[in-house]
Protein backbone atom coordinates (compact mmCIF):
# COMPACT_ATOMS: atom_id res chain seq x y z
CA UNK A 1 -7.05 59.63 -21.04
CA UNK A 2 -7.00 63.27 -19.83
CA UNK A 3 -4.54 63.72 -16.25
CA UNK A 4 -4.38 66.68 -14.60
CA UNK A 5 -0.91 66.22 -11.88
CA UNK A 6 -0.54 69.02 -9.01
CA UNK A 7 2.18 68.68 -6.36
CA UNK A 8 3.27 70.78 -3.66
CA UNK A 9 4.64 71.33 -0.72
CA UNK A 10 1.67 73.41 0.65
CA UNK A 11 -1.96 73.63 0.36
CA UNK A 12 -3.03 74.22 -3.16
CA UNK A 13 -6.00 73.94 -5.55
CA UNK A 14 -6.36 71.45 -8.46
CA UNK A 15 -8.10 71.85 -11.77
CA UNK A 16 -11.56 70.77 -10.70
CA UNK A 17 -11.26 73.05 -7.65
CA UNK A 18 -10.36 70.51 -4.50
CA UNK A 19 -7.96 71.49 -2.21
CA UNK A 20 -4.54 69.23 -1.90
CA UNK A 21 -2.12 69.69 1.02
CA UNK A 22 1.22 68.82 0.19
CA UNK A 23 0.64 65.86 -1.54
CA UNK A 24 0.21 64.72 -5.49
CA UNK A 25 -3.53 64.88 -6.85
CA UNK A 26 -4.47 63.07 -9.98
CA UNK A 27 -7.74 64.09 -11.88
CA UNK A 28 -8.71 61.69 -14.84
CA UNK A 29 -11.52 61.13 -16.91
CA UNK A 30 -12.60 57.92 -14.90
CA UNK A 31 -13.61 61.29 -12.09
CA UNK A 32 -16.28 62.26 -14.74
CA UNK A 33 -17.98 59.06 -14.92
CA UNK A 34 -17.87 58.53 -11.58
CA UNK A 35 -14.88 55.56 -11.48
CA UNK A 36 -12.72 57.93 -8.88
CA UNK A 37 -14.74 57.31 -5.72
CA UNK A 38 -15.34 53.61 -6.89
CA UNK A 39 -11.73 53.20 -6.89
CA UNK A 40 -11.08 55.05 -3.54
CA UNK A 41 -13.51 53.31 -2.03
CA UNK A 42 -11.92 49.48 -3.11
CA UNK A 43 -8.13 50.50 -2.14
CA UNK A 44 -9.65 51.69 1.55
CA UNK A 45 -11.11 48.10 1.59
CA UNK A 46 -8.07 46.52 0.74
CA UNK A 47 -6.10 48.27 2.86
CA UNK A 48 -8.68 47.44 5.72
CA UNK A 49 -8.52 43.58 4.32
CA UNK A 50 -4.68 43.95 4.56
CA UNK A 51 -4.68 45.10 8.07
CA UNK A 52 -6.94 42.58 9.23
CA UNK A 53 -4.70 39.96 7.86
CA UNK A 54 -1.62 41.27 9.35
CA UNK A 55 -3.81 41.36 12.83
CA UNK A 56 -5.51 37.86 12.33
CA UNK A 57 -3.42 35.84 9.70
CA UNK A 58 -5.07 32.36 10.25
CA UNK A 59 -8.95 34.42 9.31
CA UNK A 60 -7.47 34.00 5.57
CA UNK A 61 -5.55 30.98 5.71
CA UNK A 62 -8.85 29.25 6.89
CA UNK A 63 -11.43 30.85 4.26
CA UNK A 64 -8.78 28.89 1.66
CA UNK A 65 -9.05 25.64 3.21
CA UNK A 66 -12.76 26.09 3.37
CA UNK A 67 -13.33 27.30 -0.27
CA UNK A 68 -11.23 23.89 -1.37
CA UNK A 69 -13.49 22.08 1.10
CA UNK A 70 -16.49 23.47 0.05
CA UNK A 71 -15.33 23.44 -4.35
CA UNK A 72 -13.38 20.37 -4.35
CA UNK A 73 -13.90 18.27 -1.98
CA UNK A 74 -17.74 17.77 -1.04
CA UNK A 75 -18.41 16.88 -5.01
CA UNK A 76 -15.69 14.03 -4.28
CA UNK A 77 -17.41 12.60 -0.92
CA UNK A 78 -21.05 12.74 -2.16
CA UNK A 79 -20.19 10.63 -5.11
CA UNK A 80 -17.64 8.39 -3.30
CA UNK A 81 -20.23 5.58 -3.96
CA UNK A 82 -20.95 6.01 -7.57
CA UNK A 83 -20.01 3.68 -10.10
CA UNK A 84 -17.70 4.22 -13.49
CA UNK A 85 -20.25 3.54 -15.84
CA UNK A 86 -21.89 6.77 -15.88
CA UNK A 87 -19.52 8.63 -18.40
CA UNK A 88 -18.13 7.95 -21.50
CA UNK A 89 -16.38 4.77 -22.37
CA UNK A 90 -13.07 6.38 -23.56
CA UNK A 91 -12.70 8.24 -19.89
CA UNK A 92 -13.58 5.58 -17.74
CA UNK A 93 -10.68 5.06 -15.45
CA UNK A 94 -9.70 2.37 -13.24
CA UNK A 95 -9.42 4.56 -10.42
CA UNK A 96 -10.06 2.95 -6.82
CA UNK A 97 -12.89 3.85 -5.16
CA UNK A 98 -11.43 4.61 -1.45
CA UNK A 99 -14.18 4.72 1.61
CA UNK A 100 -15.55 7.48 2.65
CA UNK A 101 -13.55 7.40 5.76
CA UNK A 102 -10.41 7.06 3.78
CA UNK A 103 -11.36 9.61 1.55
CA UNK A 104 -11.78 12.38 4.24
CA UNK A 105 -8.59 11.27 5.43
CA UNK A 106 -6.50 11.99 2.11
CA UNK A 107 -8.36 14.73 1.60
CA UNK A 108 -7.04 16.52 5.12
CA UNK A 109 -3.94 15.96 4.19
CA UNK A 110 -4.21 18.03 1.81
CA UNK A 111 -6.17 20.54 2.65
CA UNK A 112 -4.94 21.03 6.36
CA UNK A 113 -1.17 21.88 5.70
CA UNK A 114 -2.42 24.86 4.11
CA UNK A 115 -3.18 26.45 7.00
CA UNK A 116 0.28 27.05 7.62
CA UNK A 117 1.34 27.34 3.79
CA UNK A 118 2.67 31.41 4.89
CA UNK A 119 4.27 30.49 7.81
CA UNK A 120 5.97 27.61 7.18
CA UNK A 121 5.42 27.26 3.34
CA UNK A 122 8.18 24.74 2.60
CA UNK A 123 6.55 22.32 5.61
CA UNK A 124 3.28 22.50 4.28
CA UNK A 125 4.36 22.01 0.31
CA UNK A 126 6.03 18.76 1.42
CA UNK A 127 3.04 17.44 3.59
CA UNK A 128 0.72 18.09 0.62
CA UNK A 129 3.30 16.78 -2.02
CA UNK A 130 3.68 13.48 0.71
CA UNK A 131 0.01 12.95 0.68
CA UNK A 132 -0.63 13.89 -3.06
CA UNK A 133 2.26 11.04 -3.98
CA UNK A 134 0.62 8.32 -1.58
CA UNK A 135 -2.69 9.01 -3.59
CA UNK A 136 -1.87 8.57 -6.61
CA UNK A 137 0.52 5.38 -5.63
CA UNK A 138 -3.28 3.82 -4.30
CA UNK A 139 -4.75 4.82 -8.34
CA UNK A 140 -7.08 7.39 -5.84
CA UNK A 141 -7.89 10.39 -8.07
CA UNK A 142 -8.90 13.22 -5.75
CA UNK A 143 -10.54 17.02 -6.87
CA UNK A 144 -8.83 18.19 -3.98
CA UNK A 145 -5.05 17.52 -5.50
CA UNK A 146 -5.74 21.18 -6.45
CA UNK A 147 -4.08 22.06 -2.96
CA UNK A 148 -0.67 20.90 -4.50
CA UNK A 149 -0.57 23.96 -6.80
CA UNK A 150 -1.90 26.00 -4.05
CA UNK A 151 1.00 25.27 -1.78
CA UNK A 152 3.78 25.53 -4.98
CA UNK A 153 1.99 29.07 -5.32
CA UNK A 154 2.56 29.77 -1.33
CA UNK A 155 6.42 28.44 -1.77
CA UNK A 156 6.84 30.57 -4.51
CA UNK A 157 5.67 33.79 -2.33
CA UNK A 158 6.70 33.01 0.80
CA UNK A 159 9.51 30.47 1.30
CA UNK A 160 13.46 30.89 0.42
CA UNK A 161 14.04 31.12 -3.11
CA UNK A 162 17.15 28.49 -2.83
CA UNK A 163 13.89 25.85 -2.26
CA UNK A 164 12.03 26.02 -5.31
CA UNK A 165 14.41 24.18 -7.43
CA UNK A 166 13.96 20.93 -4.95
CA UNK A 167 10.03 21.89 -4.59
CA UNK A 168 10.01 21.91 -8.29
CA UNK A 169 12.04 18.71 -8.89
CA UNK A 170 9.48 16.96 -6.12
CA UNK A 171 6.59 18.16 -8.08
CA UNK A 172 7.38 17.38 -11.54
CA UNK A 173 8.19 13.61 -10.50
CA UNK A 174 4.67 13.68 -8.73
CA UNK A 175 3.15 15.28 -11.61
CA UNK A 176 4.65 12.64 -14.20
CA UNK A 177 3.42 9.81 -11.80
CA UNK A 178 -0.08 10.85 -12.37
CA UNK A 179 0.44 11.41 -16.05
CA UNK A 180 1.39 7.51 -16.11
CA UNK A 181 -1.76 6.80 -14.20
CA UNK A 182 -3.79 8.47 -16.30
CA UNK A 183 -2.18 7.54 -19.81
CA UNK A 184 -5.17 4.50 -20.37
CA UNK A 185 -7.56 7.64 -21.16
CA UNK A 186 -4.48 10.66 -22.20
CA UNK A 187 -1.24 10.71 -23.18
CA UNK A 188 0.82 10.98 -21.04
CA UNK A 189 2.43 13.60 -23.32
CA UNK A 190 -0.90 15.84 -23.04
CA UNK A 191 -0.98 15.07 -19.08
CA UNK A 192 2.38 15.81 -18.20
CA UNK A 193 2.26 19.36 -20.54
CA UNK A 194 -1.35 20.28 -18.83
CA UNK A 195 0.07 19.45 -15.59
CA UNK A 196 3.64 21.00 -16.35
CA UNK A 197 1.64 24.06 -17.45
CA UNK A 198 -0.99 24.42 -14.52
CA UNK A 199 2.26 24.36 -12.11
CA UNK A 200 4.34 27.05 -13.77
CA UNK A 201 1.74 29.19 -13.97
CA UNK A 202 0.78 28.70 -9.90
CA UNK A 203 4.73 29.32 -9.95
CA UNK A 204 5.41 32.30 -11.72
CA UNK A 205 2.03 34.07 -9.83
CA UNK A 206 3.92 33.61 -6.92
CA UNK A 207 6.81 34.71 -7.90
CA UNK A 208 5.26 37.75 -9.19
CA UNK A 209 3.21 38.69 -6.68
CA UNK A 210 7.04 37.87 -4.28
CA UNK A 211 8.73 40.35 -6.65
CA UNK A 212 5.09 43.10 -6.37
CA UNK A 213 5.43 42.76 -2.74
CA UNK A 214 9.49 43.59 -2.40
CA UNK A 215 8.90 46.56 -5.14
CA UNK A 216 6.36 48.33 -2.97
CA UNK A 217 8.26 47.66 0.25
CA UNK A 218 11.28 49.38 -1.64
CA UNK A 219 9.61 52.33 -2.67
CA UNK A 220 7.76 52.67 1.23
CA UNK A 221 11.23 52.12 2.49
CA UNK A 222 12.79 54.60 0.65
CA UNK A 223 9.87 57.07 0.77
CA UNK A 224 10.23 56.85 4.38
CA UNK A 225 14.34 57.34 4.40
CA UNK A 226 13.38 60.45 2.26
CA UNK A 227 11.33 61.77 4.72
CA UNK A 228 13.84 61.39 7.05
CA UNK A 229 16.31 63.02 4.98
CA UNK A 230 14.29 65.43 4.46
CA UNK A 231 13.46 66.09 8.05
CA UNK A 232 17.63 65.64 8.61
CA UNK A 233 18.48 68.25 5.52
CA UNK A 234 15.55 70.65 7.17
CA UNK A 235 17.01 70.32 11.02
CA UNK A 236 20.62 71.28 9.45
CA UNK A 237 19.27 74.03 7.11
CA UNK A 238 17.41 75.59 10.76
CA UNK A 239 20.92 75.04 12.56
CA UNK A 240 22.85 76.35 10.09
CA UNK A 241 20.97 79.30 9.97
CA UNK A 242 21.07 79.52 13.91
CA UNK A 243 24.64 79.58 13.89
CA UNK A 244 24.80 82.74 10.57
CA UNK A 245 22.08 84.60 13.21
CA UNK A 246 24.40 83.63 15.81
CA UNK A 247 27.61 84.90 13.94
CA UNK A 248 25.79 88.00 13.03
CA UNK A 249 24.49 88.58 16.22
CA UNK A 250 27.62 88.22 18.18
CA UNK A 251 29.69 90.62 15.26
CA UNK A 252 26.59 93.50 15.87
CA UNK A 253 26.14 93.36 19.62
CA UNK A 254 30.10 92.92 20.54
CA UNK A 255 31.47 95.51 18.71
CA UNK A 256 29.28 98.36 19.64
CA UNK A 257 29.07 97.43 23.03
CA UNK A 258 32.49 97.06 22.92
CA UNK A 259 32.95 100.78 21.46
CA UNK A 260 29.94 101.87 23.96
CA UNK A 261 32.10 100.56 26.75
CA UNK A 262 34.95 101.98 25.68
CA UNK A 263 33.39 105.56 25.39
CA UNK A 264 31.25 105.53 28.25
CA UNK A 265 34.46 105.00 30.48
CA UNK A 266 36.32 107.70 28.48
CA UNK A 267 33.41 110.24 29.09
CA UNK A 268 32.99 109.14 33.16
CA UNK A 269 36.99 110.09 33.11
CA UNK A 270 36.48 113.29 30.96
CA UNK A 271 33.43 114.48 32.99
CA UNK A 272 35.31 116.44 35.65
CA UNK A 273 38.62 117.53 33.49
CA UNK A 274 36.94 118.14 29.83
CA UNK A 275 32.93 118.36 29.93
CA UNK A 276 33.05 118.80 26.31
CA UNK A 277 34.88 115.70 25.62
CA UNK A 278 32.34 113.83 27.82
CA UNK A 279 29.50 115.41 25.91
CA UNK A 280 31.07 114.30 22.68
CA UNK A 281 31.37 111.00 24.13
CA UNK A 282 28.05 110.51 25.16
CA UNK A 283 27.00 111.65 21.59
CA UNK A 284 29.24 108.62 20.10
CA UNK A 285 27.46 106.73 22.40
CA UNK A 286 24.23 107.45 20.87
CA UNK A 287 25.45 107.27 17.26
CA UNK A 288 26.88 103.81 18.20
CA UNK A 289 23.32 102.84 19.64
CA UNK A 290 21.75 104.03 16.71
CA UNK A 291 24.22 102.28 14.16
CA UNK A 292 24.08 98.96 16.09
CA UNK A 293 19.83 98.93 16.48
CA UNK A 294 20.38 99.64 12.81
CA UNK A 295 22.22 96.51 11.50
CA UNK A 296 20.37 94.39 14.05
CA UNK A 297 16.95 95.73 12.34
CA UNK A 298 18.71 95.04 8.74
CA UNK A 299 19.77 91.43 10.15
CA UNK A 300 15.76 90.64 11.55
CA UNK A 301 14.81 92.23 8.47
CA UNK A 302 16.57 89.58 5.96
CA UNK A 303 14.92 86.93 8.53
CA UNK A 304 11.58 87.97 7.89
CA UNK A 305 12.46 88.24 4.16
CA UNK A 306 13.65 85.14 4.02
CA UNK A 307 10.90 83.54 6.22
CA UNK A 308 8.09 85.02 3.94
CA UNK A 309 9.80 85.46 0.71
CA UNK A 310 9.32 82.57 -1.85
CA UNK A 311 12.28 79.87 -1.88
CA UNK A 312 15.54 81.28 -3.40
CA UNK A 313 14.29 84.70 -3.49
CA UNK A 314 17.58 87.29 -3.42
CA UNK A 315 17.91 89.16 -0.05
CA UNK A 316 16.52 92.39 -0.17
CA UNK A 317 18.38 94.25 2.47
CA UNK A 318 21.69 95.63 1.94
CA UNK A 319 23.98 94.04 3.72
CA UNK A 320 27.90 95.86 5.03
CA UNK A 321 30.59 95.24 2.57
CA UNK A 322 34.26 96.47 2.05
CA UNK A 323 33.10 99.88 1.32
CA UNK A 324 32.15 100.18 4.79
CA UNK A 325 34.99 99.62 6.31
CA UNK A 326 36.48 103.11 6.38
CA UNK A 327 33.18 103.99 8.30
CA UNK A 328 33.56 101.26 10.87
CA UNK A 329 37.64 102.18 11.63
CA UNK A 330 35.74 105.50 12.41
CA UNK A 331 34.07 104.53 14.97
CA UNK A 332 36.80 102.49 16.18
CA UNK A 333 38.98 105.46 16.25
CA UNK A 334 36.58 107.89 18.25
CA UNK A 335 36.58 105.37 20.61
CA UNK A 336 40.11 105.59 21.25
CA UNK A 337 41.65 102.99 18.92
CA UNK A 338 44.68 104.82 16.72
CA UNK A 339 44.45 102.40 13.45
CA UNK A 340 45.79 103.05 9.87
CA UNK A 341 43.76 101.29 7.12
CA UNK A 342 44.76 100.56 3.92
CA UNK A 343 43.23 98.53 1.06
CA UNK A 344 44.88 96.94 -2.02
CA UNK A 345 43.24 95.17 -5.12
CA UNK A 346 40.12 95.13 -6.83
CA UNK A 347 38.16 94.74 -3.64
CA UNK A 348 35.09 96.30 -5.30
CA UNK A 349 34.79 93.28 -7.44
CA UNK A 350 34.19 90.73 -4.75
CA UNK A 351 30.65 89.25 -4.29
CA UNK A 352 28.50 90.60 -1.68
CA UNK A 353 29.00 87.41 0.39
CA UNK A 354 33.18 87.43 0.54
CA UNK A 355 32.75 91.80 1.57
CA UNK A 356 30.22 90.67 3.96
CA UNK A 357 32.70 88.13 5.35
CA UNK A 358 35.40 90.49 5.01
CA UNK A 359 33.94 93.43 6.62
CA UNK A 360 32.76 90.76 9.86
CA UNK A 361 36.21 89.43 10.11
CA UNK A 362 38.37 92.99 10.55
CA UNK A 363 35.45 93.93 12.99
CA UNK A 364 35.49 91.12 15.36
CA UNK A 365 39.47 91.88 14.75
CA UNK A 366 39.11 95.39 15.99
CA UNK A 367 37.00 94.83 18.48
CA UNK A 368 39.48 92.25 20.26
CA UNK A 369 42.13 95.13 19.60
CA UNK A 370 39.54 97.57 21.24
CA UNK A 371 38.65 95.41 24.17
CA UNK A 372 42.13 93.48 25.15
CA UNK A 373 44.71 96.02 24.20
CA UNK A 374 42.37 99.57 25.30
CA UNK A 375 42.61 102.79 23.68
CA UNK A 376 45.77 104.12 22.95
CA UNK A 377 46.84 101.49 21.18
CA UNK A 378 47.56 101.19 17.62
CA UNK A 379 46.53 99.26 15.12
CA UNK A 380 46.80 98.64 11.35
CA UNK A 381 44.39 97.22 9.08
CA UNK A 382 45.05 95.84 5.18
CA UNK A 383 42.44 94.44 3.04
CA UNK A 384 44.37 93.31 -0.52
CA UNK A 385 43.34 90.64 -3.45
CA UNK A 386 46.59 88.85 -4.46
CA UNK A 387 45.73 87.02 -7.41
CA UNK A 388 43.09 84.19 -5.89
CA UNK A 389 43.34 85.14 -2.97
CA UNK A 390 42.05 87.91 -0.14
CA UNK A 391 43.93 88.42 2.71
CA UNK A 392 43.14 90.03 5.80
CA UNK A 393 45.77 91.68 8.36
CA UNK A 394 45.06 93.23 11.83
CA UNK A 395 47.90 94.44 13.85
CA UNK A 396 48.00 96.32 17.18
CA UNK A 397 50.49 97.58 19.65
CA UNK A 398 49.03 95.90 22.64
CA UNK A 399 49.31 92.76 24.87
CA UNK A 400 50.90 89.99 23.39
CA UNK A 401 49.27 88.06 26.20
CA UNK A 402 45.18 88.23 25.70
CA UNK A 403 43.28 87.67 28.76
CA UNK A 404 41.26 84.26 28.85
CA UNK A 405 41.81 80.33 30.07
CA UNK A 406 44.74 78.73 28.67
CA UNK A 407 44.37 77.18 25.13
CA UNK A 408 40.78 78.32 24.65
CA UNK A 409 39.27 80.32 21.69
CA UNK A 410 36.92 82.81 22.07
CA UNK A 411 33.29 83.14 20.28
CA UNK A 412 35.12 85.64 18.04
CA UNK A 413 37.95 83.57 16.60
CA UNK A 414 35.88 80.79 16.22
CA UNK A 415 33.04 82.83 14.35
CA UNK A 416 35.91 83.99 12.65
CA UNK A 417 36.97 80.54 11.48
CA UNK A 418 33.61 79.54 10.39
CA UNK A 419 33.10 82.46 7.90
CA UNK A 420 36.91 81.94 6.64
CA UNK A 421 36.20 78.19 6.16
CA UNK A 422 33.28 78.99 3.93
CA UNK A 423 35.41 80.24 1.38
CA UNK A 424 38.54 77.60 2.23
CA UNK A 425 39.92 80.21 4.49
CA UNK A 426 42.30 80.04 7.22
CA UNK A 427 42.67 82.04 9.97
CA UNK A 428 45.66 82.54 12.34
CA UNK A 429 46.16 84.90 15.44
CA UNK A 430 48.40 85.44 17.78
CA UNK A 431 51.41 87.36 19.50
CA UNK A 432 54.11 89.01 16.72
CA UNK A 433 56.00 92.10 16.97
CA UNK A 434 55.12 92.87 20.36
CA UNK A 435 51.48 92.87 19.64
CA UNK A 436 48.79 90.83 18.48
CA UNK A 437 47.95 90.03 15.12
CA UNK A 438 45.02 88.53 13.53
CA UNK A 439 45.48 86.89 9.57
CA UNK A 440 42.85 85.92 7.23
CA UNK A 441 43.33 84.31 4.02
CA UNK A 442 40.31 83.35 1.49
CA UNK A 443 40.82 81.11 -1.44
CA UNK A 444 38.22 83.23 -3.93
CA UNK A 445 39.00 80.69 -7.02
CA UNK A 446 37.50 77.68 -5.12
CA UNK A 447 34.54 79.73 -3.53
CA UNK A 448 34.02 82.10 -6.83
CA UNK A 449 34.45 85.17 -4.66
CA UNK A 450 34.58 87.28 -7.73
CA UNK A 451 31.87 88.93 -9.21
């Protein structure tokens, strides 16, 4: 047989052209001869029939009772007054011939505990096993002892499974009574193995329709944890990449404004004594505008390539790296800030992601320097791979004392922290040699930060 499987996560279109959203289509050969619907059609019914039974339980429990009524029972009560001598002479029995009144009477009680046989299965196997015993003690042979099997069955799918082995005991002494009342016509041999037989079988359907059941509920319970996983794993993914925006965000916007504070009050000074210097100022200004609206549209960019992009898909704008370092201490500097970089290593060689991190970490580092300590201050900046490791240095001149509540880290040093710790970085920071300084260490052997 021919099967055709799609599955996706989206809306797509399967071999025979209908549409599928999200979800796994089969196309067989039954479709061409028309089996597909016909199939479709009976699981919606049974999943209507199961419904209704979870709503209305007794609506089933009764049509059983009636279909042994109506199967087993009536041929019983119309021929309660009928003789033995109509069949053969080898199966005549010498069965008592109960009233009809006493007839009806066994007979609902065994038919009537099965209208609790799923609710309180091991109740109802006894009453029917109590009843089918008494029977068979009065040599009464009843059509309706069919309801014994029917409540095993029940046991076997809905009781405890540490009852069975008593439920089975009770039955096969019951069972072995009526092969002794019926030896005259079989052996008892033949009867017992018949009735042995017809029992197991009632047993094992219950016990694999029990097992069915609890293999179906397993897979809907764990489709349904794996939707929620799913929906967990999908809320993290979103917050994780909340918090990068966020990181990248606050890197971009703080540092230029930070430098466009920083000039704009050097050029409102330098208006009256050096017009030039203000006019140079305000140009910085502008550059830093223009620089900052840049790596905002780069960050929005990789957003949108990421949103639309197919999953996995490399990033397609450039991102800041090591490289551009000696451009950013530029702009640092014509804002005031006297710093000294140097770089040591084979920093060229690092993956994009560990220069990215890199070149965020000694800019939120400057731009503390720039907005705690002021311009005028100095500051030194190394960059150097020691074997496995990348360390990071900023050290200024200013304040040992940064402004801010007691025992409280900024945005910065924690968004400094979280990029360091994806690479099983530390960070440390604060007051030494009369200044402040800001160290970064990356472990690039655990994080493969070499290309």
């Amino acid at each position: 047989m021919d099967t055709v499987m799609s599955e996706g996560g989206g809306n797509g279109t399967t071999a025979d052209g209908r549409v599928h959203h999200g979800r796994v289509t089969a196309v067989t050969a039954y479709d061409i001869s028309g089996m597909g619907p016909l199939v479709a059609r009976l699981g919606r019914a049974g999943q209507r029939l199961r419904q209704a039974d979870r709503a209305r339980p007794w609506v089933l429990d009764t049509t059983v009772v009636l279909l042994v009524l109506l199967m087993f029972c009536l041929p019983d009560l119309l021929h309660a007054g009928a003789g033995d001598g109509d069949g053969p002479r080898h199966a005549r029995l010498a069965f008592t011939r109960p009233s009809v009144a006493a007839m009806s009477a066994l007979q609902a009680g065994l038919l009537l505990p099965l209208l609790w046989r799923r609710r309180r299965p091991l109740a109802a196997f006894g009453a029917v096993w109590a009843v089918f015993v008494l029977q068979w003690s009065l040599d009464v042979a009843l059509r309706a002892d069919v309801a014994l099997f029917i409540a095993l069955y029940s046991l076997a799918l809905h009781g405890r499974l540490r009852q069975l082995p008593w439920a089975c005991g009770a039955g096969a002494a019951g069972m072995a009574l009526v092969a002794v009342r019926v030896s005259p016509a079989v052996s008892v041999w033949d009867a017992l193995f018949f009735l042995l037989s017809t029992a197991t079988a009632a047993l094992a359907l219950g016990l694999v329709v029990r097992i069915r059941r609890a293999q179906l509920a397993g897979l809907r319970d764990r489709a349904a944890r794996l939707e929620i996983e799913r929906d967990q794993r999908s809320r993290l993914a979103a917050a994780t990449e909340r918090a990068r925006v966020a990181r990248e965000m606050h890197d971009i916007v703080g540092h230029n404004l930070s430098v466009i504070i920083t000039l704009a009050d050097a050029g409102a000074y330098a208006t009256d004594t050096a017009p030039e210097r203000g006019k140079e100022a305000l140009h910085l200004i502008g550059d830093t505008g223009r620089q900052a609206l840049g790596e905002l549209r780069r960050v929005l960019g990789v957003l949108r390539e990421a949103a639309d992009g197919p999953p996995g898909a490399p990033e397609l704008s450039p991102q800041p790296g090591i490289a551009d370092i000696g451009a950013l201490c530029e702009g640092v500097r014509a804002a005031g800030l006297d710093i000294v970089y140097r770089s040591a290593g084979d920093v060229d060689a690092l993956d994009d992601g560990v220069q990215l991190t890199a070149y965020r970490i000694a800019q939120e580092a400057l731009t503390n320097t720039l907005k705690h300590a002021g311009a005028g201050t100095r500051a030194r900046l190394s960059i150097a791979v020691e074997d496995t490791r990348l360390t990071i240095r900023v050290q200024d001149t200013g304040p040992a004392v940064r402004p801010g509540p007691p025992n409280e880290e900024g945005h910065g040093l924690v968004g400094m922290r979280e990029r360091a710790a994806l690479y099983g970085g530390t960070v440390s920071a604060g007051p030494a040699g009369g200044g402040w300084r800001v160290a970064v260490c990356l472990d690039l052997a655990s994080a493969g930060g070499a290309a």
